[in-house]
N, C-alpha and C. Protein backbone atom coordinates (compact mmCIF):
# COMPACT_ATOMS: atom_id res chain seq x y z
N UNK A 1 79.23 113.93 100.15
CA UNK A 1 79.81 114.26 98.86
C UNK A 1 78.70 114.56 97.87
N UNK A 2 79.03 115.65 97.50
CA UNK A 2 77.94 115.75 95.96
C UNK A 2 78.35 114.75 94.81
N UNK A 3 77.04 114.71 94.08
CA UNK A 3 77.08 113.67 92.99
C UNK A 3 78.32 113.74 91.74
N UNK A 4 78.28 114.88 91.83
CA UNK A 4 80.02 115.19 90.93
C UNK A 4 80.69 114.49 91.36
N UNK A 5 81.34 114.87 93.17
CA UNK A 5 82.37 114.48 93.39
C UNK A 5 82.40 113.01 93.33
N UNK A 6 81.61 112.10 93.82
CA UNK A 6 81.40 110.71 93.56
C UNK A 6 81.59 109.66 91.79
N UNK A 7 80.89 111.19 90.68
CA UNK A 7 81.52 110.32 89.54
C UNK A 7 83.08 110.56 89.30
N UNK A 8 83.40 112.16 90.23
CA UNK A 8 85.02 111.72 89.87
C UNK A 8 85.95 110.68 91.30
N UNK A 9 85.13 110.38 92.20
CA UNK A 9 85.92 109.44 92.92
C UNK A 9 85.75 107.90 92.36
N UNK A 10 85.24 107.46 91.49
CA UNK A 10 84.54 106.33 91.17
C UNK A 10 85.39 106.30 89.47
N UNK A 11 85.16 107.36 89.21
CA UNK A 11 85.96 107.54 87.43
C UNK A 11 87.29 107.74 87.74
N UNK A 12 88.25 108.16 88.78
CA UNK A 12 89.38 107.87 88.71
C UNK A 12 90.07 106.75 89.83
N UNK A 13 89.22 106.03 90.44
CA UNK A 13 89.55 105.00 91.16
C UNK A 13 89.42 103.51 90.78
N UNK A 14 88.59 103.50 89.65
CA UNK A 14 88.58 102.37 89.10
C UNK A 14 89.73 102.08 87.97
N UNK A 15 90.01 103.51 87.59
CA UNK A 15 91.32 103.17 86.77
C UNK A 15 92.68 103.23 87.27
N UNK A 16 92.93 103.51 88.50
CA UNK A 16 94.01 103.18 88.97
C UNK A 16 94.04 101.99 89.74
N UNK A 17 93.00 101.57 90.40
CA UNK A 17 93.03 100.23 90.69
C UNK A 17 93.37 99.30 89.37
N UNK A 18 92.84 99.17 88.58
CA UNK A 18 93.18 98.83 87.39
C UNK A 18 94.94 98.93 86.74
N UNK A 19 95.44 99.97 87.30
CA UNK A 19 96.70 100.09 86.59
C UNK A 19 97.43 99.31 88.25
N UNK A 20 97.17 99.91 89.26
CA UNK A 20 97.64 99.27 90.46
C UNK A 20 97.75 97.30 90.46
N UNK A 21 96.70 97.06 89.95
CA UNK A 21 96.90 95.29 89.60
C UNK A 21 97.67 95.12 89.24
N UNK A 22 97.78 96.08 87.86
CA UNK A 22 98.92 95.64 87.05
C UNK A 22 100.45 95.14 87.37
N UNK A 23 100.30 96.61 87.84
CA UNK A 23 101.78 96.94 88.98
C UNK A 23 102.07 95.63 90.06
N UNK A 24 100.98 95.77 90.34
CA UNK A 24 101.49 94.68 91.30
C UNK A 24 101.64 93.11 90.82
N UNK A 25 101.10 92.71 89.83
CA UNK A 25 101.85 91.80 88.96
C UNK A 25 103.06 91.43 88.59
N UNK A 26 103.42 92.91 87.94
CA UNK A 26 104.49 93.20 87.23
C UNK A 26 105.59 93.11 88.36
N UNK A 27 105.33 93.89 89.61
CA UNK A 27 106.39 93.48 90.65
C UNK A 27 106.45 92.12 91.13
N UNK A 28 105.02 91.63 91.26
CA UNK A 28 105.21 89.79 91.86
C UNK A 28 105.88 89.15 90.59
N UNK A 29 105.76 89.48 89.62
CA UNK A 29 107.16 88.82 88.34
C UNK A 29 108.33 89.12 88.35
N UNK A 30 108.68 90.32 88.34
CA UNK A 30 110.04 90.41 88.41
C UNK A 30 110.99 90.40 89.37
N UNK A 31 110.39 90.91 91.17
CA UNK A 31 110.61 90.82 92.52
C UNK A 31 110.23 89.97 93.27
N UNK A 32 109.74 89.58 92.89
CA UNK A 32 109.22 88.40 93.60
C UNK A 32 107.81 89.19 94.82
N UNK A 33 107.33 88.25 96.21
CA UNK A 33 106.36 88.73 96.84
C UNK A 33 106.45 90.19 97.71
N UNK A 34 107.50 90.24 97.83
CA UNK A 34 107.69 91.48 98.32
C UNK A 34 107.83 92.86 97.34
N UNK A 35 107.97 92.80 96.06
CA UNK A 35 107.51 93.42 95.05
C UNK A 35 106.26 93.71 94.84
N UNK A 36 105.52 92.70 94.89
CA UNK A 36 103.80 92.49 94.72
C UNK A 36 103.24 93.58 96.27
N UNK A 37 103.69 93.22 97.09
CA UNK A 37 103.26 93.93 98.51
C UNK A 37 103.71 95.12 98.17
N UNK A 38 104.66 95.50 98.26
CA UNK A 38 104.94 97.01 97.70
C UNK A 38 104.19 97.98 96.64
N UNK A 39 103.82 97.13 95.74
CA UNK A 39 102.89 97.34 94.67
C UNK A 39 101.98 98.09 95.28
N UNK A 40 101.32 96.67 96.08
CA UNK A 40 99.91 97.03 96.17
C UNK A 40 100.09 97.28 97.67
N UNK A 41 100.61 98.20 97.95
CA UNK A 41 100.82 99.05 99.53
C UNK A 41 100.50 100.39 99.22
N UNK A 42 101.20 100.47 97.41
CA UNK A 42 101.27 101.96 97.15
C UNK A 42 100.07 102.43 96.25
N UNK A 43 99.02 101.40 95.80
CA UNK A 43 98.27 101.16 95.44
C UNK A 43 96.96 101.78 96.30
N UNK A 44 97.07 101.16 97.32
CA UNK A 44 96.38 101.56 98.71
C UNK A 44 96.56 102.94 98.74
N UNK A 45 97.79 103.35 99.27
CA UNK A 45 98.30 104.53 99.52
C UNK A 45 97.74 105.50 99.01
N UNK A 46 98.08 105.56 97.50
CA UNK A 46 97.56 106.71 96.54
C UNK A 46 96.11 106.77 96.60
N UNK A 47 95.33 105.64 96.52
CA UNK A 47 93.85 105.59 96.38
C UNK A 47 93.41 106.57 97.69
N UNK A 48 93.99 105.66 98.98
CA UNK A 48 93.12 106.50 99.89
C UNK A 48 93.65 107.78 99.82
N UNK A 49 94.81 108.27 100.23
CA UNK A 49 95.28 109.88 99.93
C UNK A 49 94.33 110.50 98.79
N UNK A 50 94.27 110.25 97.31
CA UNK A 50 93.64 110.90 96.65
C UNK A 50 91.95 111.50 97.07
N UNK A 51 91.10 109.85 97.48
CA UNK A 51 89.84 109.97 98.18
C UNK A 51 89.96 110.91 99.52
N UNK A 52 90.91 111.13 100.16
CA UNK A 52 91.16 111.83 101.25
C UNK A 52 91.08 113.58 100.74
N UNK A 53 91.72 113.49 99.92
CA UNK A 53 91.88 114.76 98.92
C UNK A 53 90.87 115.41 98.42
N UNK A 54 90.03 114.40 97.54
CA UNK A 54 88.61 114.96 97.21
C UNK A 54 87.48 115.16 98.28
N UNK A 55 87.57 113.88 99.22
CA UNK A 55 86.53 114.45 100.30
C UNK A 55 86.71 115.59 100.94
N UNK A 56 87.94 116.04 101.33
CA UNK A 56 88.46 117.32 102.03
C UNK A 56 87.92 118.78 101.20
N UNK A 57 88.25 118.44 100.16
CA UNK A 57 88.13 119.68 99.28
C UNK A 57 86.27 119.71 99.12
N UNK A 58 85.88 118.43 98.64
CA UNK A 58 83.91 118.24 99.05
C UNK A 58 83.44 119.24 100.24
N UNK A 59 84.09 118.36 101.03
CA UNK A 59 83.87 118.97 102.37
C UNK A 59 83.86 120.50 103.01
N UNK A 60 84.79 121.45 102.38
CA UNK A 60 85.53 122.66 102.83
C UNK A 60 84.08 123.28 101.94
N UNK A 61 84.27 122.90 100.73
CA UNK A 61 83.42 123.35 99.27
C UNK A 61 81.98 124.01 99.56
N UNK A 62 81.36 122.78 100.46
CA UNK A 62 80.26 122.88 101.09
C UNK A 62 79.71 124.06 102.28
N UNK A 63 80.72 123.86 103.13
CA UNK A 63 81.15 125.08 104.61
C UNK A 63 81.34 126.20 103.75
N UNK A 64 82.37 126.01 102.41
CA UNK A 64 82.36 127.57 101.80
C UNK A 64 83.37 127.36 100.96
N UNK A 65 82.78 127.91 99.74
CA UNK A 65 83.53 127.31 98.44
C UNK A 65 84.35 128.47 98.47
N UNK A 66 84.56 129.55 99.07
CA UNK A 66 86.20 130.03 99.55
C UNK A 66 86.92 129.40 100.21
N UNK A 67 86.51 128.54 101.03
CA UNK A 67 87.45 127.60 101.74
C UNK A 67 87.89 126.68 101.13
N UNK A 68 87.59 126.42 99.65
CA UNK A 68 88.26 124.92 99.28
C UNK A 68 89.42 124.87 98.67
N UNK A 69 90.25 126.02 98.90
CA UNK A 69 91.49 126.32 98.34
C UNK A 69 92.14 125.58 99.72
N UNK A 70 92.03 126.55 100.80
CA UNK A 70 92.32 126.32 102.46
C UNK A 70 92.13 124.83 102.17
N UNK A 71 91.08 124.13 102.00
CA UNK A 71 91.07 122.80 102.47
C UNK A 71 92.05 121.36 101.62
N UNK A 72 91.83 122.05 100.50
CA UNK A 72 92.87 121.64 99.66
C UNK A 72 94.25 121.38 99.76
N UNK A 73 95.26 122.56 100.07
CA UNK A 73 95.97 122.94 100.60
C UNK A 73 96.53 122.29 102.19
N UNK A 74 95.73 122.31 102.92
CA UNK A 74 95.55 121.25 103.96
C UNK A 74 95.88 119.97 103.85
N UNK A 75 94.90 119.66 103.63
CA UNK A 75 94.87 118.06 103.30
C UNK A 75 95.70 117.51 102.31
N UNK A 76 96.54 118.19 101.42
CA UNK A 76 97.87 118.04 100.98
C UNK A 76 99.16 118.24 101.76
N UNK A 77 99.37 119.19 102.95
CA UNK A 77 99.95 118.93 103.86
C UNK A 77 100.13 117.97 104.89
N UNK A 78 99.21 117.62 105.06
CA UNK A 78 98.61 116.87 106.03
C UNK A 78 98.74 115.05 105.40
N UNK A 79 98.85 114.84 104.35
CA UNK A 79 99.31 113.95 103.52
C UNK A 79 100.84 113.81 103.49
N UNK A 80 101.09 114.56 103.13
CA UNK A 80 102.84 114.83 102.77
C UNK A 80 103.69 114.19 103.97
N UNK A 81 102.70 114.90 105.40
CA UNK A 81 103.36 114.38 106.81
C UNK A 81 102.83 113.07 107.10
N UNK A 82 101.93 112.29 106.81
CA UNK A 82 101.57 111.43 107.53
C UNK A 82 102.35 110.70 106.18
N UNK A 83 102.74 110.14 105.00
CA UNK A 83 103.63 109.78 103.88
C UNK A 83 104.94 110.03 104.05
N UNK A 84 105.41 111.00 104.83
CA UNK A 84 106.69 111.02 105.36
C UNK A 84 106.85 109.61 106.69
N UNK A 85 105.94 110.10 107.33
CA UNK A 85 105.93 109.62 109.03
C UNK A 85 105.84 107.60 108.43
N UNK A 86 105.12 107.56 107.65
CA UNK A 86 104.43 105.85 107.38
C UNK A 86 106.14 105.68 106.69
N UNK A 87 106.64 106.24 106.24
CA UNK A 87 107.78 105.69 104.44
C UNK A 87 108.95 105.24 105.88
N UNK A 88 109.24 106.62 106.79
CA UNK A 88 110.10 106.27 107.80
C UNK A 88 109.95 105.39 108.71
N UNK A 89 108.69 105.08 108.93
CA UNK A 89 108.21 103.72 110.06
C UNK A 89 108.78 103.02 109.33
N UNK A 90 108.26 102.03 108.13
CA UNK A 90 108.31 100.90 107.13
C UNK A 90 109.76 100.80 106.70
N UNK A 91 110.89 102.12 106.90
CA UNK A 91 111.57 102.12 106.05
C UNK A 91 112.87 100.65 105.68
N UNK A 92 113.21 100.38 107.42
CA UNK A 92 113.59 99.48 107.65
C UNK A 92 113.25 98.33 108.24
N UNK A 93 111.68 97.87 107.83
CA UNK A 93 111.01 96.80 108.45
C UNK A 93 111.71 95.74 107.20
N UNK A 94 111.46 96.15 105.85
CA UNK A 94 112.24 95.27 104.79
C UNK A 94 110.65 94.25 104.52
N UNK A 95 109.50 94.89 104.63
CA UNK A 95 108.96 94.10 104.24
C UNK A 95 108.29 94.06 102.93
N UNK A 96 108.30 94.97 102.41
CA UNK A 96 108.24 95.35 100.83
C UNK A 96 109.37 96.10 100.03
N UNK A 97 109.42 95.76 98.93
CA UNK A 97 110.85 96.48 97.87
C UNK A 97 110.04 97.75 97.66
N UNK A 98 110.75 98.44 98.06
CA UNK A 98 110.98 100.00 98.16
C UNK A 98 110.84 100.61 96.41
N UNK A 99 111.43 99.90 95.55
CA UNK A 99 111.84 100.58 94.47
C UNK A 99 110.12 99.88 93.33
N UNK A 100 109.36 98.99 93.97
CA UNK A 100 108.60 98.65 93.26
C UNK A 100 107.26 99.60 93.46
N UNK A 101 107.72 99.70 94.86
CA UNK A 101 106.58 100.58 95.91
C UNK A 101 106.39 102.07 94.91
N UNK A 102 107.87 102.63 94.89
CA UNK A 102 107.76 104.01 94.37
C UNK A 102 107.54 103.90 92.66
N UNK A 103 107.56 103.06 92.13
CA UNK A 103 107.00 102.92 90.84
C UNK A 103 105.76 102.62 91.04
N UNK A 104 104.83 102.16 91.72
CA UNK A 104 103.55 101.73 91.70
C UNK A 104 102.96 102.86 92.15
N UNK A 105 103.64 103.71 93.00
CA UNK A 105 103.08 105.24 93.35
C UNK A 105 103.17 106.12 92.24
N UNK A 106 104.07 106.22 91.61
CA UNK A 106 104.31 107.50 89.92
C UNK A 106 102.95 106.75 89.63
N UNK A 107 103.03 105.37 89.07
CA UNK A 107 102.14 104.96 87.79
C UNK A 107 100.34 105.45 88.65
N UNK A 108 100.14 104.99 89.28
CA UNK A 108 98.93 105.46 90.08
C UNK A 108 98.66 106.32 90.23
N UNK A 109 99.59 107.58 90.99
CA UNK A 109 99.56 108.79 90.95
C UNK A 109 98.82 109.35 89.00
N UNK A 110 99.92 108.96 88.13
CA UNK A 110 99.46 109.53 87.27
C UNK A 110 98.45 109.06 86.42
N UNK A 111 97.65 108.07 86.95
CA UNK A 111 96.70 107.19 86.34
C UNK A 111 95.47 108.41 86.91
N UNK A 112 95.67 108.19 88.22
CA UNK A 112 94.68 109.26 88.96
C UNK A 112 94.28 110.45 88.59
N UNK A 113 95.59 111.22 88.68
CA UNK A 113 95.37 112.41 87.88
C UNK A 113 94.88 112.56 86.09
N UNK A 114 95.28 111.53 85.54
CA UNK A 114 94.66 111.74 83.97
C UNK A 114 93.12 111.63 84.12
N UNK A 115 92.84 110.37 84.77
CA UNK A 115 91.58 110.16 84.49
C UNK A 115 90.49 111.47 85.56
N UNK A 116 91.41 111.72 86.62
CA UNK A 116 90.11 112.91 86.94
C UNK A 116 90.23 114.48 86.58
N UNK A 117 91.71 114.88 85.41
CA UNK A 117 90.93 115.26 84.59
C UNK A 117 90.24 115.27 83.60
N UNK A 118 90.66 114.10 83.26
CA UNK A 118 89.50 113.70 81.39
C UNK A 118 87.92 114.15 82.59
N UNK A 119 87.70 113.38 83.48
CA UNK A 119 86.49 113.32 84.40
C UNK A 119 85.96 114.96 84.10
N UNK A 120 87.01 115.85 84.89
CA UNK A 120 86.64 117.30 84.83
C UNK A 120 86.18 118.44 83.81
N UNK A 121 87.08 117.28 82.53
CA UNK A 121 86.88 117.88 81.12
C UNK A 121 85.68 117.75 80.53
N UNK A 122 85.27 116.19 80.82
CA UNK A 122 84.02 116.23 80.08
C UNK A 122 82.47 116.20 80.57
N UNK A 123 82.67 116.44 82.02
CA UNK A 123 81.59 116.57 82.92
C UNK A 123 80.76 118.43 82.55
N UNK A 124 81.73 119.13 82.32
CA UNK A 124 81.86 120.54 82.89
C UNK A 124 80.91 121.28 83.45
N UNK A 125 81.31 120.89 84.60
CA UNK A 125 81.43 121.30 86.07
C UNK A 125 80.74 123.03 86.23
N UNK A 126 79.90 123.37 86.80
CA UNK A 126 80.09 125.19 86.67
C UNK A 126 80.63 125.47 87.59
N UNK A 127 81.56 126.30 87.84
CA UNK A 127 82.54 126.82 88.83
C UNK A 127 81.84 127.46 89.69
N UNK A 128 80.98 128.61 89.11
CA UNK A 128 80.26 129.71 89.79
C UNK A 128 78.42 129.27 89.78
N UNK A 129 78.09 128.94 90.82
CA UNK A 129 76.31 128.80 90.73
C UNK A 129 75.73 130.20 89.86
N UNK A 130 75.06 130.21 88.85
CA UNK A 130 74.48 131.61 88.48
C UNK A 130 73.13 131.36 89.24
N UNK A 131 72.99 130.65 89.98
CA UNK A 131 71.43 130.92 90.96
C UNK A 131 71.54 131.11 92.62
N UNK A 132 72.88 130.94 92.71
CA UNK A 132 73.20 131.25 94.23
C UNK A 132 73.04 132.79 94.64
N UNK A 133 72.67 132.87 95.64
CA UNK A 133 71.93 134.25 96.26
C UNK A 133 73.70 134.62 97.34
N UNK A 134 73.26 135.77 97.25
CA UNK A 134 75.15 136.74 97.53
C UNK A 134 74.45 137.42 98.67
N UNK A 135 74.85 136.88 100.30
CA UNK A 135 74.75 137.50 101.58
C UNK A 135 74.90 139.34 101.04
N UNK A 136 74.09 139.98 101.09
CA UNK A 136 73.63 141.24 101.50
C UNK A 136 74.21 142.36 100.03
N UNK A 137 73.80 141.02 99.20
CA UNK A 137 73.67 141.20 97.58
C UNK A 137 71.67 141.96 97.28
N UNK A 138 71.81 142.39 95.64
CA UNK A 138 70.66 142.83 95.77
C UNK A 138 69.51 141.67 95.33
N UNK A 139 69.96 140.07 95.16
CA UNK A 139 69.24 139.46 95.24
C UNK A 139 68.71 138.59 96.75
N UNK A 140 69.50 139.30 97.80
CA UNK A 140 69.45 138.43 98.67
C UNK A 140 68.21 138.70 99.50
């Protein structure tokens, strides 16, 4: 991973862990322990999917920053199915409340996303290298 990608895996993972505690508090109070597990199942969930997300897109970026649409794209598919495949395993094990689970996923989800773009906003990032050399360009 480049050093970017690391302050935005680090700048938006500490604040959803942070809101994820919460959550899972808030469910071990009002649901009792299986609230709290659900919480922090979906807590898990989102964190690694998201880190899954950015490394993929790191990753593609590197091989070829035309590819990081492709890899992007991917690894959002590729999420979607393995989040389908896990929700239907678990669905009737009954070992976490379902309804605390999918609130601890919105709030995380959108904890994630604010903070890596404030991250994107105030880093700014250059999209395009102006020193990168262009295969059978006239600087090449």
């Amino acid at each position: 991973m480049q050093h970017n990608d690391v302050r935005i895996l680090k700048g938006a993972a500490i604040p959803t862990a942070v809101v994820g505690a919460a959550a899972v508090v808030v469910a071990g109070v009002t649901v009792g322990g299986s609230g709290a597990l659900g919480a922090l199942v979906a807590t898990v969930v989102v964190g690694v999917f998201f880190a899954i997300g950015l490394a993929a897109v790191s990753w593609t970026g590197r091989i070829s920053p035309t590819a990081m649409m492709a890899g992007a794209v991917f690894s959002s598919v590729f999420k979607l199915i393995l989040l389908g495949v896990l929700l239907k395993v678990f669905e009737r094990a009954g070992l976490w409340d379902f309804e605390a689970f999918a609130w601890a996923v919105v709030a995380c989800t959108v904890t994630w996303m604010v903070a890596e773009a404030r991250i994107l906003i105030r880093t700014k990032v250059l999209y395009v290298d102006p020193e990168a050399k262009v295969p059978g360009g006239r600087n090449s």
